[in-house]
C-alpha atoms as a PDB file:
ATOM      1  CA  UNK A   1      40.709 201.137 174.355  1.00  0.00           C
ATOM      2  CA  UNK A   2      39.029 203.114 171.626  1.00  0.00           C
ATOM      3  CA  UNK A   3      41.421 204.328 168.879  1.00  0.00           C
ATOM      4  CA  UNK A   4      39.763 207.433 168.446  1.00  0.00           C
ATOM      5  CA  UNK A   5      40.272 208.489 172.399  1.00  0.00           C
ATOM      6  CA  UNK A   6      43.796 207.142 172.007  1.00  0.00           C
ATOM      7  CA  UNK A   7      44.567 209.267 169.567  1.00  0.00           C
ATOM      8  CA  UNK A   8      43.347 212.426 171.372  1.00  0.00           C
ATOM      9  CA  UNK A   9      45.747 211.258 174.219  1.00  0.00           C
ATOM     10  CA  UNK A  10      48.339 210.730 172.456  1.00  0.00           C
ATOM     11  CA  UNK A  11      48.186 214.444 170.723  1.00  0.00           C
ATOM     12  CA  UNK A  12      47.268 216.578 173.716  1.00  0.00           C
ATOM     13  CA  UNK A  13      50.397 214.850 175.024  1.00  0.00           C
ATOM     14  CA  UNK A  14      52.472 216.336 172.855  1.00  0.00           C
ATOM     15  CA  UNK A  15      50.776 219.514 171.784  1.00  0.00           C
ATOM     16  CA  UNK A  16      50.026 220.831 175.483  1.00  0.00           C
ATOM     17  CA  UNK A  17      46.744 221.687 174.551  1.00  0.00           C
ATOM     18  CA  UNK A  18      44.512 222.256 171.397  1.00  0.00           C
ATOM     19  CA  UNK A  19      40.590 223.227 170.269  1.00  0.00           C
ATOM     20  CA  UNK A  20      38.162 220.982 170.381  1.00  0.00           C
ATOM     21  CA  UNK A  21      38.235 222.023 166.517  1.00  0.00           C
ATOM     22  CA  UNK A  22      41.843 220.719 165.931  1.00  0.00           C
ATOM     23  CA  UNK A  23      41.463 217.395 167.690  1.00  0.00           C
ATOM     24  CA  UNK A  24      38.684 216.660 165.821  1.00  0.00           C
ATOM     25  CA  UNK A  25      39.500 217.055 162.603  1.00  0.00           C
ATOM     26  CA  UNK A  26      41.620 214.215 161.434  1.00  0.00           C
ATOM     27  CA  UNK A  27      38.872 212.042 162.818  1.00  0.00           C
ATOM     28  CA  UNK A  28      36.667 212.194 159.733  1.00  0.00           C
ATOM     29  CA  UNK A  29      33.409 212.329 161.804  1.00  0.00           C
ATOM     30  CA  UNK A  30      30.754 215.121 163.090  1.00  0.00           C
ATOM     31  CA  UNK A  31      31.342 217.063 166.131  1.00  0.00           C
ATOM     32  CA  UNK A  32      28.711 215.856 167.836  1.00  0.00           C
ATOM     33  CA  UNK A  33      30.269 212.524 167.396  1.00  0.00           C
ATOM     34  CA  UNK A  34      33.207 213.683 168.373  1.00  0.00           C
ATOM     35  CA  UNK A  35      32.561 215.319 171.418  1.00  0.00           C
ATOM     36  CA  UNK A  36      30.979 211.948 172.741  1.00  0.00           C
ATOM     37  CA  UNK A  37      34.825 210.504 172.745  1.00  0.00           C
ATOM     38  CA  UNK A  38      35.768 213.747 174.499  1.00  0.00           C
ATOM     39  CA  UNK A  39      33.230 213.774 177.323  1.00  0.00           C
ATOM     40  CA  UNK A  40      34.194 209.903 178.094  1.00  0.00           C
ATOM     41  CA  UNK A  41      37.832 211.154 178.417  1.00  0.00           C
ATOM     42  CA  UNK A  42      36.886 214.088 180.454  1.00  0.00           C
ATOM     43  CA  UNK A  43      34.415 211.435 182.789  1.00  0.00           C
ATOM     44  CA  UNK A  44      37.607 209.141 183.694  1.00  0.00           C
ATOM     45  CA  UNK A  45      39.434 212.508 184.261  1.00  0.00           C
ATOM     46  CA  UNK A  46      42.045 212.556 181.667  1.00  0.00           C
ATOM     47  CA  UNK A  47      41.157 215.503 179.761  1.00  0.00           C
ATOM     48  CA  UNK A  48      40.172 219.092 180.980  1.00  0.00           C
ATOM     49  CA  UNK A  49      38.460 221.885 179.032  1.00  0.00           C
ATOM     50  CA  UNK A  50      38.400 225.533 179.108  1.00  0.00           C
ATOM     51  CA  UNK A  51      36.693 227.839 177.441  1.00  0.00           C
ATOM     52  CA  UNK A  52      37.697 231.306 176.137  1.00  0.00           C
ATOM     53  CA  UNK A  53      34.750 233.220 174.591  1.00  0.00           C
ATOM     54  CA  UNK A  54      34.176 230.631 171.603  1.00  0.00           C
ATOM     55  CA  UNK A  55      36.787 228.555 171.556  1.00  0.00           C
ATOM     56  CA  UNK A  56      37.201 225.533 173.558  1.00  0.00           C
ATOM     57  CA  UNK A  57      40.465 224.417 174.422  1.00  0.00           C
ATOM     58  CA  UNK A  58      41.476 220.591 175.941  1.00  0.00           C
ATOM     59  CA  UNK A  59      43.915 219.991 177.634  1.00  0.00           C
ATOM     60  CA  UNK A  60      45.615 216.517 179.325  1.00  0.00           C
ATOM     61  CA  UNK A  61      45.648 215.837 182.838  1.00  0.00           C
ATOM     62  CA  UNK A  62      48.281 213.398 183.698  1.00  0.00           C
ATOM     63  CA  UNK A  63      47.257 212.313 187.345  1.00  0.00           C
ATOM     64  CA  UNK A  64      45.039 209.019 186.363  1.00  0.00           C
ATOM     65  CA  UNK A  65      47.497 208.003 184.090  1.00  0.00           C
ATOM     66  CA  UNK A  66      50.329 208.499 186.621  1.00  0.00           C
ATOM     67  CA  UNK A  67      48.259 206.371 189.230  1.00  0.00           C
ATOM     68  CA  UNK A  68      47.535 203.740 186.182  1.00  0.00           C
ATOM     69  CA  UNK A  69      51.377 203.475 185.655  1.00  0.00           C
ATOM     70  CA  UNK A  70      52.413 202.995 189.157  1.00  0.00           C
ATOM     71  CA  UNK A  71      49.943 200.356 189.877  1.00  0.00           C
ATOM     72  CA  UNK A  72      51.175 198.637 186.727  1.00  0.00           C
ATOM     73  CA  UNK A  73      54.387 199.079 187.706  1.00  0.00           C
ATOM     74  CA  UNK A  74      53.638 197.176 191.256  1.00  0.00           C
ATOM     75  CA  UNK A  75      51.781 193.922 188.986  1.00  0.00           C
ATOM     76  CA  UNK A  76      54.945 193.724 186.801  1.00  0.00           C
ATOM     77  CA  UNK A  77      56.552 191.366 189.426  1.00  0.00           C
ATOM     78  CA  UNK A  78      53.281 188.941 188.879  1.00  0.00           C
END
């Protein structure tokens, strides 16, 4: 529910994947800070990182959300 994680969702879903850099930066906070949004997203399994030497790429993994939607889907009649 937090804008700031909704926002990195909503970009890594239509930029494949990015650096840890470029999804931070129109954030307006630290890294640090940052990075605490990214390891809750990568804890419920939404996000993936690799790195590659010193860069840090993320990445979105679509399975939770697919399992979110189709249990949605099945409440709808409710």
């Amino acid at each position: 529910s937090d804008a700031t994680r909704r926002s990195v969702l909503e970009r890594l879903g239509e930029a494949q994947d990015l650096t840890v850099s470029e999804l931070a930066q129109p954030h307006g906070m630290s890294l640090t800070g940052f990075m605490k949004h990214l390891r809750v997203l990568e804890n419920a399994g939404l996000v993936w990182r690799t790195k590659e030497g010193r860069i840090v790429r993320c990445a979105l993994s679509p399975e939770p959300m697919q399992e979110a939607a189709m249990w949605l889907s099945r409440c709808e009649k409710f």
